[in-house]
PDB file of N, CA and C in Angstrom:
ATOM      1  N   UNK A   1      29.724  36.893 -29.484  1.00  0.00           N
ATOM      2  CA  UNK A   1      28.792  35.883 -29.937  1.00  0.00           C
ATOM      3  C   UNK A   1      27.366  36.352 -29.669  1.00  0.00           C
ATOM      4  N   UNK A   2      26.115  35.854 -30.308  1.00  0.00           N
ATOM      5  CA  UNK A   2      25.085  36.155 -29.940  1.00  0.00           C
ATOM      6  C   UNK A   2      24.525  35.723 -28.625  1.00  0.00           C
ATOM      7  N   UNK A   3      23.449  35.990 -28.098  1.00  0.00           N
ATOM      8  CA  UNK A   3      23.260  35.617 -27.111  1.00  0.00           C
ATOM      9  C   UNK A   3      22.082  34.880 -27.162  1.00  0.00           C
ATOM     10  N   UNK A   4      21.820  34.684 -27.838  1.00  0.00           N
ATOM     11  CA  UNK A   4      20.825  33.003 -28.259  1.00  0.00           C
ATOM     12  C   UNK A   4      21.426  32.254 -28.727  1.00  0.00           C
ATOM     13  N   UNK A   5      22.587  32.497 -29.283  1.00  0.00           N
ATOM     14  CA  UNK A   5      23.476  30.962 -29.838  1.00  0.00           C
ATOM     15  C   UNK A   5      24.278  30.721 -28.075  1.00  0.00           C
ATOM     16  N   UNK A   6      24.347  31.855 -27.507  1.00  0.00           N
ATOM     17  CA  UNK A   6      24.811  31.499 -26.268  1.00  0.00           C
ATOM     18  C   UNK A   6      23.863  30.574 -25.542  1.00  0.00           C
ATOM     19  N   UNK A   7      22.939  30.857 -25.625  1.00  0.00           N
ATOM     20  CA  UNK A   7      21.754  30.740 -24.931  1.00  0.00           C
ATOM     21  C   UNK A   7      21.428  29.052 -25.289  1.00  0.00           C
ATOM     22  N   UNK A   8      21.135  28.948 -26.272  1.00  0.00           N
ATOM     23  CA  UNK A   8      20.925  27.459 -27.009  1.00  0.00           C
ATOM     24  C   UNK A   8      22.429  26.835 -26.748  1.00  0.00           C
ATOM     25  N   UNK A   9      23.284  27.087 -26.837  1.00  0.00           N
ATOM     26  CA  UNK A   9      24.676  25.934 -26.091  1.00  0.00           C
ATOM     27  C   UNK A   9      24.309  25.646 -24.877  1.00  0.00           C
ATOM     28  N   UNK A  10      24.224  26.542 -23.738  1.00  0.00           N
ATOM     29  CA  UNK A  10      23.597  26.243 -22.074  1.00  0.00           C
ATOM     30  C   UNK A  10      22.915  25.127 -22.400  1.00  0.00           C
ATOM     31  N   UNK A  11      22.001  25.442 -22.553  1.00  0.00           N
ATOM     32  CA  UNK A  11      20.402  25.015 -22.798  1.00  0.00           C
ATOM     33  C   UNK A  11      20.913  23.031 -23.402  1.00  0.00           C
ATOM     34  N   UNK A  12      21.988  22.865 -24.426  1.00  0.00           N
ATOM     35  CA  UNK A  12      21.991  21.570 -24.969  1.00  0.00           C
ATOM     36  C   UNK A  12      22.715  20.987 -23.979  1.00  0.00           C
ATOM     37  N   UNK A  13      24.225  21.694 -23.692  1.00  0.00           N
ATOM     38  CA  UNK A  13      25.418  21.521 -22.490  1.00  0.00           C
ATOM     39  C   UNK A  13      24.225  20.905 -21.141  1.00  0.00           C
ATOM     40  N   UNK A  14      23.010  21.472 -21.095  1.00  0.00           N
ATOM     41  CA  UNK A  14      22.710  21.404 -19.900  1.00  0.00           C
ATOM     42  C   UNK A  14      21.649  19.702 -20.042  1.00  0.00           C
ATOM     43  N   UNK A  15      21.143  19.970 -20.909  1.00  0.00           N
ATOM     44  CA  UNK A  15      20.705  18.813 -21.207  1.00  0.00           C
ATOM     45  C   UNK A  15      21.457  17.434 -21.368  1.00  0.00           C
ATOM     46  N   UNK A  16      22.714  17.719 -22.272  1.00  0.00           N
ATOM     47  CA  UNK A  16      23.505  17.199 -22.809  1.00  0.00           C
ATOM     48  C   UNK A  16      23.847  16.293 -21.575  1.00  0.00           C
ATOM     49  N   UNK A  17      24.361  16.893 -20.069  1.00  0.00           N
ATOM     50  CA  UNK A  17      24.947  16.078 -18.957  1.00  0.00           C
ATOM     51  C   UNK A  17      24.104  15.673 -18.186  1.00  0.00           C
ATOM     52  N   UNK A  18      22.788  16.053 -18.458  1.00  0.00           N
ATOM     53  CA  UNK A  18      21.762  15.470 -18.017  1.00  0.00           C
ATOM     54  C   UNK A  18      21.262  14.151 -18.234  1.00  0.00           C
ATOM     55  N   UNK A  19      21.295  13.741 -19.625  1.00  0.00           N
ATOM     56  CA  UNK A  19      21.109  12.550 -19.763  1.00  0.00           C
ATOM     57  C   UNK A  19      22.462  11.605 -19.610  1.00  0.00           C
ATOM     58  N   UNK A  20      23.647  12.294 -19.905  1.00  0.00           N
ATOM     59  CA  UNK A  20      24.826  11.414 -19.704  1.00  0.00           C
ATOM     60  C   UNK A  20      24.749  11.240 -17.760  1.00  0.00           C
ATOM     61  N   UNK A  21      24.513  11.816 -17.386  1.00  0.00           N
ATOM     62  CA  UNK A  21      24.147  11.996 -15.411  1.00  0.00           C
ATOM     63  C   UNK A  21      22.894  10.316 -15.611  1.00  0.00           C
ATOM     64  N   UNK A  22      22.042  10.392 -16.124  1.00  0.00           N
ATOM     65  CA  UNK A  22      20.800   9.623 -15.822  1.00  0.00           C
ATOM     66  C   UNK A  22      21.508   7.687 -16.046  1.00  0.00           C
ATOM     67  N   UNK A  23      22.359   7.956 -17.043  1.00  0.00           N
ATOM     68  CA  UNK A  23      23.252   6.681 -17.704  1.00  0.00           C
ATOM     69  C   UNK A  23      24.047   6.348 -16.776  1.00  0.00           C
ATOM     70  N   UNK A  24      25.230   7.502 -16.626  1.00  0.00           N
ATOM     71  CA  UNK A  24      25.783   7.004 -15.391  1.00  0.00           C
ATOM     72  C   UNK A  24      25.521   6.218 -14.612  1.00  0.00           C
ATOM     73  N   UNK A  25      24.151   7.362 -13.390  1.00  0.00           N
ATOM     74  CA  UNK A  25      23.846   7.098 -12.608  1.00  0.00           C
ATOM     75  C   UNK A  25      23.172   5.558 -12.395  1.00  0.00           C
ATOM     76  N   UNK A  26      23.059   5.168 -13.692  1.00  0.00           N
ATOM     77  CA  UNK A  26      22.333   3.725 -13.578  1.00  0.00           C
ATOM     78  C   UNK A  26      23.544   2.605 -13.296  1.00  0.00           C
ATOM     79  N   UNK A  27      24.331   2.968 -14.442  1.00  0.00           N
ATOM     80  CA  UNK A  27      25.788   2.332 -14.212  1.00  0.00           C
ATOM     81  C   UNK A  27      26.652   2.345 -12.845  1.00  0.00           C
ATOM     82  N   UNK A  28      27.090   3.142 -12.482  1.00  0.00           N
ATOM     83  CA  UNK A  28      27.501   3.262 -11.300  1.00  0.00           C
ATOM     84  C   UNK A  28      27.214   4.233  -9.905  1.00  0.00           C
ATOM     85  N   UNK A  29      26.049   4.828  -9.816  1.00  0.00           N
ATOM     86  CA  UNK A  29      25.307   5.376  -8.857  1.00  0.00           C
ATOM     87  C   UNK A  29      25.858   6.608  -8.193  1.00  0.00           C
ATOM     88  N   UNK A  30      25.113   7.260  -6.982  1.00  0.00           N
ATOM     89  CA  UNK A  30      25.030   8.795  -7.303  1.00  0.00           C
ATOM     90  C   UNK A  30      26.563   9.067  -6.462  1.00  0.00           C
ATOM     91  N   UNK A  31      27.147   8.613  -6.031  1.00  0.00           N
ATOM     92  CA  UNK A  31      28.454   8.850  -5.443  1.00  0.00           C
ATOM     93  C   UNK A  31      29.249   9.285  -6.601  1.00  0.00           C
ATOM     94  N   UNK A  32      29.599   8.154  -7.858  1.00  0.00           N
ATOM     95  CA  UNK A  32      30.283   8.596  -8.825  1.00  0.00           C
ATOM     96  C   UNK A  32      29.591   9.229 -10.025  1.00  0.00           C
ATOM     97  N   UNK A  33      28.779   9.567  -9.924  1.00  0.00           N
ATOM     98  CA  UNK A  33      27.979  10.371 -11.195  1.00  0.00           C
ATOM     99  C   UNK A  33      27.795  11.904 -10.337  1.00  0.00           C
ATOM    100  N   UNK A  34      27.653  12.355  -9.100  1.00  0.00           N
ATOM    101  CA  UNK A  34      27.383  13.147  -8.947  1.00  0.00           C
ATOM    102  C   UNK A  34      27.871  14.952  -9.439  1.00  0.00           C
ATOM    103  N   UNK A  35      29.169  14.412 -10.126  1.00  0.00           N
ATOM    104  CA  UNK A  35      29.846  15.697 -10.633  1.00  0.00           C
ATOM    105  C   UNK A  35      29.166  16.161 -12.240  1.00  0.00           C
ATOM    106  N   UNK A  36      27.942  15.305 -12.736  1.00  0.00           N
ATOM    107  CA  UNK A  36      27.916  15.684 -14.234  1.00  0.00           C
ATOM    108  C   UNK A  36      26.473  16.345 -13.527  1.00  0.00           C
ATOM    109  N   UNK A  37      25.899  15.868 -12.722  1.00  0.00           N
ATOM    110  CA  UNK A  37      24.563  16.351 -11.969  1.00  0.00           C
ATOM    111  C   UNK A  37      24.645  18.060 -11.511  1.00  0.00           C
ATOM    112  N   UNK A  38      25.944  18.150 -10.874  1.00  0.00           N
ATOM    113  CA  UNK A  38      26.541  19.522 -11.329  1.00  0.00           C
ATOM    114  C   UNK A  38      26.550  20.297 -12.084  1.00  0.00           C
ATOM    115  N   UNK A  39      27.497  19.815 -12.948  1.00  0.00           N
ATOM    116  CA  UNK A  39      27.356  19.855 -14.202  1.00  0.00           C
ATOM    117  C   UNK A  39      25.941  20.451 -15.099  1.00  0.00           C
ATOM    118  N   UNK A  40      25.085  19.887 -15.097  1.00  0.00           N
ATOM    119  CA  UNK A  40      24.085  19.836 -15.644  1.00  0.00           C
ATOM    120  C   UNK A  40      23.080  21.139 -14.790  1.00  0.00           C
ATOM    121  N   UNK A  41      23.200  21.487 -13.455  1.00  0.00           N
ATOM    122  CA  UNK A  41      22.808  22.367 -12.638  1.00  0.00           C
ATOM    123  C   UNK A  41      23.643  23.340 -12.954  1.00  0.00           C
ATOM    124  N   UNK A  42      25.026  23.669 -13.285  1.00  0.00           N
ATOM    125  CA  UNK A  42      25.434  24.805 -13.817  1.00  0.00           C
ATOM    126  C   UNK A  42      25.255  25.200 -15.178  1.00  0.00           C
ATOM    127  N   UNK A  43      24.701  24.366 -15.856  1.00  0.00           N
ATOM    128  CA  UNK A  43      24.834  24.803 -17.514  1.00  0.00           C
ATOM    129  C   UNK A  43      23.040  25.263 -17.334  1.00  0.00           C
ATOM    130  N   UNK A  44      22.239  24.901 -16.910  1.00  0.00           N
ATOM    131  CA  UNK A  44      21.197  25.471 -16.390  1.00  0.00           C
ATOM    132  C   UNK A  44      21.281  26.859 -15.661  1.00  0.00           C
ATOM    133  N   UNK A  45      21.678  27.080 -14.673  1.00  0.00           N
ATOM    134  CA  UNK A  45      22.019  28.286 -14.498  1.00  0.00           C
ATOM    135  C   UNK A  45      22.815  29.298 -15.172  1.00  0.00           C
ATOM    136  N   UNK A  46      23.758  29.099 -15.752  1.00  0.00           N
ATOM    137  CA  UNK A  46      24.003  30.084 -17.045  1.00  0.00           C
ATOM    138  C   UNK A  46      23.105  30.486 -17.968  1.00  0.00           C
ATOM    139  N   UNK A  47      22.779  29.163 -18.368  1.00  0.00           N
ATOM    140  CA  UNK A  47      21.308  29.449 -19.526  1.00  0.00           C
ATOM    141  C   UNK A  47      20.001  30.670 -18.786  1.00  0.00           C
ATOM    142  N   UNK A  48      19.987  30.415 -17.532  1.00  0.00           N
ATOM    143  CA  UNK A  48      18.865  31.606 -16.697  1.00  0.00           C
ATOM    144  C   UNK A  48      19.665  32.787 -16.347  1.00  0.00           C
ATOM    145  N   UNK A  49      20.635  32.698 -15.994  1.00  0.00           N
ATOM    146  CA  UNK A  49      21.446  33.987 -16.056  1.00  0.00           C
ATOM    147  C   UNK A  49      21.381  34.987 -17.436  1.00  0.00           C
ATOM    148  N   UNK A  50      21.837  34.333 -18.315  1.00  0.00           N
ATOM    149  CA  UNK A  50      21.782  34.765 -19.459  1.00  0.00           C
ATOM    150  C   UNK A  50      20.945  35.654 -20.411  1.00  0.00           C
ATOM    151  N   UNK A  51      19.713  34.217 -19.985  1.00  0.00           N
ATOM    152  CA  UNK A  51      18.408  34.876 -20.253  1.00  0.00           C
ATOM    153  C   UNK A  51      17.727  36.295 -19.691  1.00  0.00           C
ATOM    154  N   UNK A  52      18.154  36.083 -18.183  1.00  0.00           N
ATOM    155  CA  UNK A  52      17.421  37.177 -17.329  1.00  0.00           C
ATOM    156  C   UNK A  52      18.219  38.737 -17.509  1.00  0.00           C
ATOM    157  N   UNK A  53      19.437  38.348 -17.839  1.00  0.00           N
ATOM    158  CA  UNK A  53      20.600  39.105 -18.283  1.00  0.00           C
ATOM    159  C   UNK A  53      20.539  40.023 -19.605  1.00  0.00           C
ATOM    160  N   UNK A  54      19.587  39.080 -20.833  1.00  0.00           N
ATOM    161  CA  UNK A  54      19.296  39.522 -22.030  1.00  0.00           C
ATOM    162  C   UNK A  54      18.111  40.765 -21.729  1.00  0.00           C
ATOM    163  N   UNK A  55      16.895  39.830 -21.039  1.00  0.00           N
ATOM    164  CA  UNK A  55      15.749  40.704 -20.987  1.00  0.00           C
ATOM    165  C   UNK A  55      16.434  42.322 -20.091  1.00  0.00           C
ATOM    166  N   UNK A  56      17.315  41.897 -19.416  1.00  0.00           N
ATOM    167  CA  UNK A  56      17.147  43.383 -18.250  1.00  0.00           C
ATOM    168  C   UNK A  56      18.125  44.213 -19.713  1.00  0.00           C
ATOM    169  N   UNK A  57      19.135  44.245 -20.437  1.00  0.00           N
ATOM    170  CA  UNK A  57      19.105  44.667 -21.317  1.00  0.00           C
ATOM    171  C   UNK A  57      18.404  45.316 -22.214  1.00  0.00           C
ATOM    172  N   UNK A  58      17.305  44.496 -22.829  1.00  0.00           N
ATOM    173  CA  UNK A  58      16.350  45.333 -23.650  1.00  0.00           C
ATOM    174  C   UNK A  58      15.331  45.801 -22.662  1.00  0.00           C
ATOM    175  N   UNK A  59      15.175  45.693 -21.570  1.00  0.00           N
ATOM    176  CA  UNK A  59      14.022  46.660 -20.771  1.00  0.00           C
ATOM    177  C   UNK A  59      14.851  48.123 -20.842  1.00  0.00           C
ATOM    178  N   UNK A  60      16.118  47.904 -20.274  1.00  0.00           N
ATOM    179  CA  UNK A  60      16.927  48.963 -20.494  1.00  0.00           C
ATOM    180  C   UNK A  60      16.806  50.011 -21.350  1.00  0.00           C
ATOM    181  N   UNK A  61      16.933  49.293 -22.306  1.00  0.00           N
ATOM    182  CA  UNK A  61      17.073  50.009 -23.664  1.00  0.00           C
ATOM    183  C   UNK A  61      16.038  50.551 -24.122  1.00  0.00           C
ATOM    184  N   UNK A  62      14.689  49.537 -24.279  1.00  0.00           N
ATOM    185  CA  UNK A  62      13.131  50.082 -24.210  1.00  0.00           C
ATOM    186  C   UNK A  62      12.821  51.766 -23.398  1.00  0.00           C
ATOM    187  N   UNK A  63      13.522  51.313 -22.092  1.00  0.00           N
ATOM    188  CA  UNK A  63      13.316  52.694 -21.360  1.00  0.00           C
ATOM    189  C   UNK A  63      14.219  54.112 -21.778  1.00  0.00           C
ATOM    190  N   UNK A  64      15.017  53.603 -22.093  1.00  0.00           N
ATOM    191  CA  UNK A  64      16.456  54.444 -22.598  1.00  0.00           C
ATOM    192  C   UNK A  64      15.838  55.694 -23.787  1.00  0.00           C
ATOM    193  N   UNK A  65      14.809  54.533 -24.689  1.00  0.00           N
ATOM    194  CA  UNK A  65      14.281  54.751 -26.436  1.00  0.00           C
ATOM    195  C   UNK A  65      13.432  55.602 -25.909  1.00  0.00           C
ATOM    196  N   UNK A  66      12.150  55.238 -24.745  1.00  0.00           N
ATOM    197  CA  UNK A  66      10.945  56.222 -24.079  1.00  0.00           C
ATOM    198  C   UNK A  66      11.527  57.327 -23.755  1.00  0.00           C
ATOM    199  N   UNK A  67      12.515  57.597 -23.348  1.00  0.00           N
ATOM    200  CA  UNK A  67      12.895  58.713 -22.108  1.00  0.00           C
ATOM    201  C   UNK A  67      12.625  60.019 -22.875  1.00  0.00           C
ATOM    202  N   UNK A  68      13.340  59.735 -24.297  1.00  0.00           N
ATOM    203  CA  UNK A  68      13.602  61.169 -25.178  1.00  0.00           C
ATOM    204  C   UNK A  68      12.373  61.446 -25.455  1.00  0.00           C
ATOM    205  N   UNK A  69      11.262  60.730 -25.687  1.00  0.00           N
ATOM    206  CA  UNK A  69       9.932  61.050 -26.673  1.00  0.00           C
ATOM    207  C   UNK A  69       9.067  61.034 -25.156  1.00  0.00           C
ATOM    208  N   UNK A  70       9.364  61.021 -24.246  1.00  0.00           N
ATOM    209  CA  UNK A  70       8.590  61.210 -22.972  1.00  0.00           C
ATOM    210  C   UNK A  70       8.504  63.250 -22.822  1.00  0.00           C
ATOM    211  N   UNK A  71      10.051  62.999 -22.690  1.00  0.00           N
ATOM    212  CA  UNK A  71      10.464  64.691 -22.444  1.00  0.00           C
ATOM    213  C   UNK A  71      10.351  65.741 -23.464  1.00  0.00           C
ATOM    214  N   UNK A  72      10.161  64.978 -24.852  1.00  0.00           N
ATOM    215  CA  UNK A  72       9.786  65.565 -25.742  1.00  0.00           C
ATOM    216  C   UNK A  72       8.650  66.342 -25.558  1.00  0.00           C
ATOM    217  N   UNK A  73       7.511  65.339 -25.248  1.00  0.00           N
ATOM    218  CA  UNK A  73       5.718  65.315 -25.397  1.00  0.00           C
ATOM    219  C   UNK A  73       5.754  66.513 -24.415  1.00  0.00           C
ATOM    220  N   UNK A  74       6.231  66.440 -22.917  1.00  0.00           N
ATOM    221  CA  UNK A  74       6.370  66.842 -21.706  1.00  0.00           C
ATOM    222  C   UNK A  74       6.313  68.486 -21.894  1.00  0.00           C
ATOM    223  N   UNK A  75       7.863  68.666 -22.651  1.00  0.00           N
ATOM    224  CA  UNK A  75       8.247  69.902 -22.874  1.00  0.00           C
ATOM    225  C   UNK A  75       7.290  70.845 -23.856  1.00  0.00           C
ATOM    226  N   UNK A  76       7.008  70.567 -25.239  1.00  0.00           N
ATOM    227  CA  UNK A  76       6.697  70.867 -26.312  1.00  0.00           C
ATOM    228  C   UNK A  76       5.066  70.879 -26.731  1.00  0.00           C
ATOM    229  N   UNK A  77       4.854  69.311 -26.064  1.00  0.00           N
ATOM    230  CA  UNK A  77       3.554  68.873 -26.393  1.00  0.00           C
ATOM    231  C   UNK A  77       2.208  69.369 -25.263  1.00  0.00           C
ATOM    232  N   UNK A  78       1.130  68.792 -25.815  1.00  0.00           N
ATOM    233  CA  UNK A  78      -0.062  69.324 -25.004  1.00  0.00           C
ATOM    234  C   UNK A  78      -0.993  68.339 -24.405  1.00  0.00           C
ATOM    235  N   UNK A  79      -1.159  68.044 -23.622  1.00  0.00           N
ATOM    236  CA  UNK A  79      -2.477  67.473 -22.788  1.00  0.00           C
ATOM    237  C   UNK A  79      -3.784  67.221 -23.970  1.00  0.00           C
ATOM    238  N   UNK A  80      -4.095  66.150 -22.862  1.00  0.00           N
ATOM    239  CA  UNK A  80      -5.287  66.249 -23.493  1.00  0.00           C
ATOM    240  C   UNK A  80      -6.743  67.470 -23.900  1.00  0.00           C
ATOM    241  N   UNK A  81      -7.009  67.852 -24.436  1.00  0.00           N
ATOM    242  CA  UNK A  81      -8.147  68.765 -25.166  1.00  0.00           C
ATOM    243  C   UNK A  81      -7.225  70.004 -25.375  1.00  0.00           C
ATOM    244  N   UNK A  82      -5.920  69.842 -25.757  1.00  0.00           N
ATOM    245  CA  UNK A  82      -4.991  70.849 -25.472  1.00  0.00           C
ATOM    246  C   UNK A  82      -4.794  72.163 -24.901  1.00  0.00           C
ATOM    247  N   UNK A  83      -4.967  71.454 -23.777  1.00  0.00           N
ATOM    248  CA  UNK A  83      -4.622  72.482 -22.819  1.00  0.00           C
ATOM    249  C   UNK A  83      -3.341  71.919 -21.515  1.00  0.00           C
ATOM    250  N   UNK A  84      -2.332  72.429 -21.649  1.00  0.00           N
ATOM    251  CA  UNK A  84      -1.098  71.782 -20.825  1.00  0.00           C
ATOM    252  C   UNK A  84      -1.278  71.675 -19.550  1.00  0.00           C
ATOM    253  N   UNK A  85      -1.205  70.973 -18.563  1.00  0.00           N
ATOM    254  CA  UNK A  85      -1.168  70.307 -17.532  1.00  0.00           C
ATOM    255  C   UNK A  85       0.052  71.684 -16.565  1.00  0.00           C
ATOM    256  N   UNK A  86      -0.182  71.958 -15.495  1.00  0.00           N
ATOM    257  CA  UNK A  86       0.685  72.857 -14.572  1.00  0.00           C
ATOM    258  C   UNK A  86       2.156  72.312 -13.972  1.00  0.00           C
ATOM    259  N   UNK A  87       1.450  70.572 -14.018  1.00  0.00           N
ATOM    260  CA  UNK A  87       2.668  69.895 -13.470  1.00  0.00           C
ATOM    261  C   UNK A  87       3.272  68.941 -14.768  1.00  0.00           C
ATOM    262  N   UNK A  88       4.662  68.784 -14.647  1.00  0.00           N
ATOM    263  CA  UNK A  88       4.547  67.943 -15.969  1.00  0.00           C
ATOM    264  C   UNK A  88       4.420  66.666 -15.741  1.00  0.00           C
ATOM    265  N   UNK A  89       3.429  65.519 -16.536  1.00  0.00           N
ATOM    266  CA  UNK A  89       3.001  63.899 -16.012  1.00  0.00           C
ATOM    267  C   UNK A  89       1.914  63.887 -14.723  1.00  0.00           C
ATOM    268  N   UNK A  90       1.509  65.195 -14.612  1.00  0.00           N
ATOM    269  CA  UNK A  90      -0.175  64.699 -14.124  1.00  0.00           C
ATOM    270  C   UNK A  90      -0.957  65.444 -15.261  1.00  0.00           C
ATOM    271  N   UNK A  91      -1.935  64.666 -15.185  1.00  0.00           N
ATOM    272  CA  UNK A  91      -2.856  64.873 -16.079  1.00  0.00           C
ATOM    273  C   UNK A  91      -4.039  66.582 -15.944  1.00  0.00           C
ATOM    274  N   UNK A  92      -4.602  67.035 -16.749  1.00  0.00           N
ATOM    275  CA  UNK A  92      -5.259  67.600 -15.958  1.00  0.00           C
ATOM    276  C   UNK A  92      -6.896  67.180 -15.860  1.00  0.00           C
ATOM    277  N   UNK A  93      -7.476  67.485 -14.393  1.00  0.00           N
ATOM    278  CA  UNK A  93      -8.909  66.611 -14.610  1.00  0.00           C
ATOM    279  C   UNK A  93      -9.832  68.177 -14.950  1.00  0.00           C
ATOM    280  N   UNK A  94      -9.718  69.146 -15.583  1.00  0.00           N
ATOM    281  CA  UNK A  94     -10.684  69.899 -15.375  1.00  0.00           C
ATOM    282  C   UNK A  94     -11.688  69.638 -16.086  1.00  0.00           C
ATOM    283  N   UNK A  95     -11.449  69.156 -17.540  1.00  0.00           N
ATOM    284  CA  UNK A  95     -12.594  68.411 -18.521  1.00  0.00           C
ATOM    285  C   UNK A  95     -13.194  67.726 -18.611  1.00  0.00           C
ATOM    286  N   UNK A  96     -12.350  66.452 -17.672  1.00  0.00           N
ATOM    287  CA  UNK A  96     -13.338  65.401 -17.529  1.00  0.00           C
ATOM    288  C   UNK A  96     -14.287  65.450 -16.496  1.00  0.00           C
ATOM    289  N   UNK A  97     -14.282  66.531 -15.249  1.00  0.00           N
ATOM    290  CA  UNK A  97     -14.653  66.198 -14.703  1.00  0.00           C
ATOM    291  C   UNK A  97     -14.573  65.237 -13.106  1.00  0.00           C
ATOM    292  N   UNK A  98     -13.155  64.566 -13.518  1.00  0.00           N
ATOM    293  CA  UNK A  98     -13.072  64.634 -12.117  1.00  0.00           C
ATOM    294  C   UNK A  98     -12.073  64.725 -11.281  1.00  0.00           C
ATOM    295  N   UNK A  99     -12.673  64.253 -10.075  1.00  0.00           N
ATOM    296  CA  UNK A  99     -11.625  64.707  -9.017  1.00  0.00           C
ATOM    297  C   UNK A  99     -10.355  64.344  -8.513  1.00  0.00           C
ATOM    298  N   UNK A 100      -9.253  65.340  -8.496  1.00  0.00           N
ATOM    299  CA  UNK A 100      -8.004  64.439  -8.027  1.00  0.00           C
ATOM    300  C   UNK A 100      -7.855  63.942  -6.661  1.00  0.00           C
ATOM    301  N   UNK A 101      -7.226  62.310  -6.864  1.00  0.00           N
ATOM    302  CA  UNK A 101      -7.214  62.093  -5.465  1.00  0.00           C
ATOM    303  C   UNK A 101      -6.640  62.595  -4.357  1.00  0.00           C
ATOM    304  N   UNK A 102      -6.106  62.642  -3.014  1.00  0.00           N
ATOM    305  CA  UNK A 102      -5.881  63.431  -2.190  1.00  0.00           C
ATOM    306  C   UNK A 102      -4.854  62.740  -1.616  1.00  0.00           C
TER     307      UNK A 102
END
């Protein structure tokens, strides 16, 4: 299934026992309503699981996509005013001028 249609079920589920929790609770108070209050605290937490679950995914993947065109540039490619750097991913300061920190 997708994971925004996942995402949007939590999200209603969670709402959904939320207001049936608020009815209850008016009707017969927090002793016997307290299991949809649950309820409603777990369909919330899935929905943030989920979510936080989706993003670490595409950071993943974002980094996964960089890695090749990082090592590419690294290997092949040239510094700025093209002239290649000694180390690979420091820069070199001889052009600009200044000094590396220590």
């Amino acid at each position: 299934m997708n994971s925004k249609l996942i995402r949007t079920i939590f999200l209603a589920l969670a709402f959904g026992f939320l207001a049936l929790w608020v009815l209850e609770f008016r009707r017969a108070g927090l002793l016997e309503s307290y299991w949809l209050l649950l309820l409603c605290i777990v369909c919330f937490l899935l929905f943030q699981f989920s979510r936080l679950k989706a993003a670490t995914l595409a950071k993943q993947a974002k980094e996964s996509e960089a890695a090749p065109q990082k090592s590419a540039t690294a290997a092949g490619g040239s510094a700025v005013g093209g002239k290649r750097s000694a180390v690979p991913g420091v820069p070199d300061h001889s052009k600009t001028g200044k000094k590396p920190k220590k």
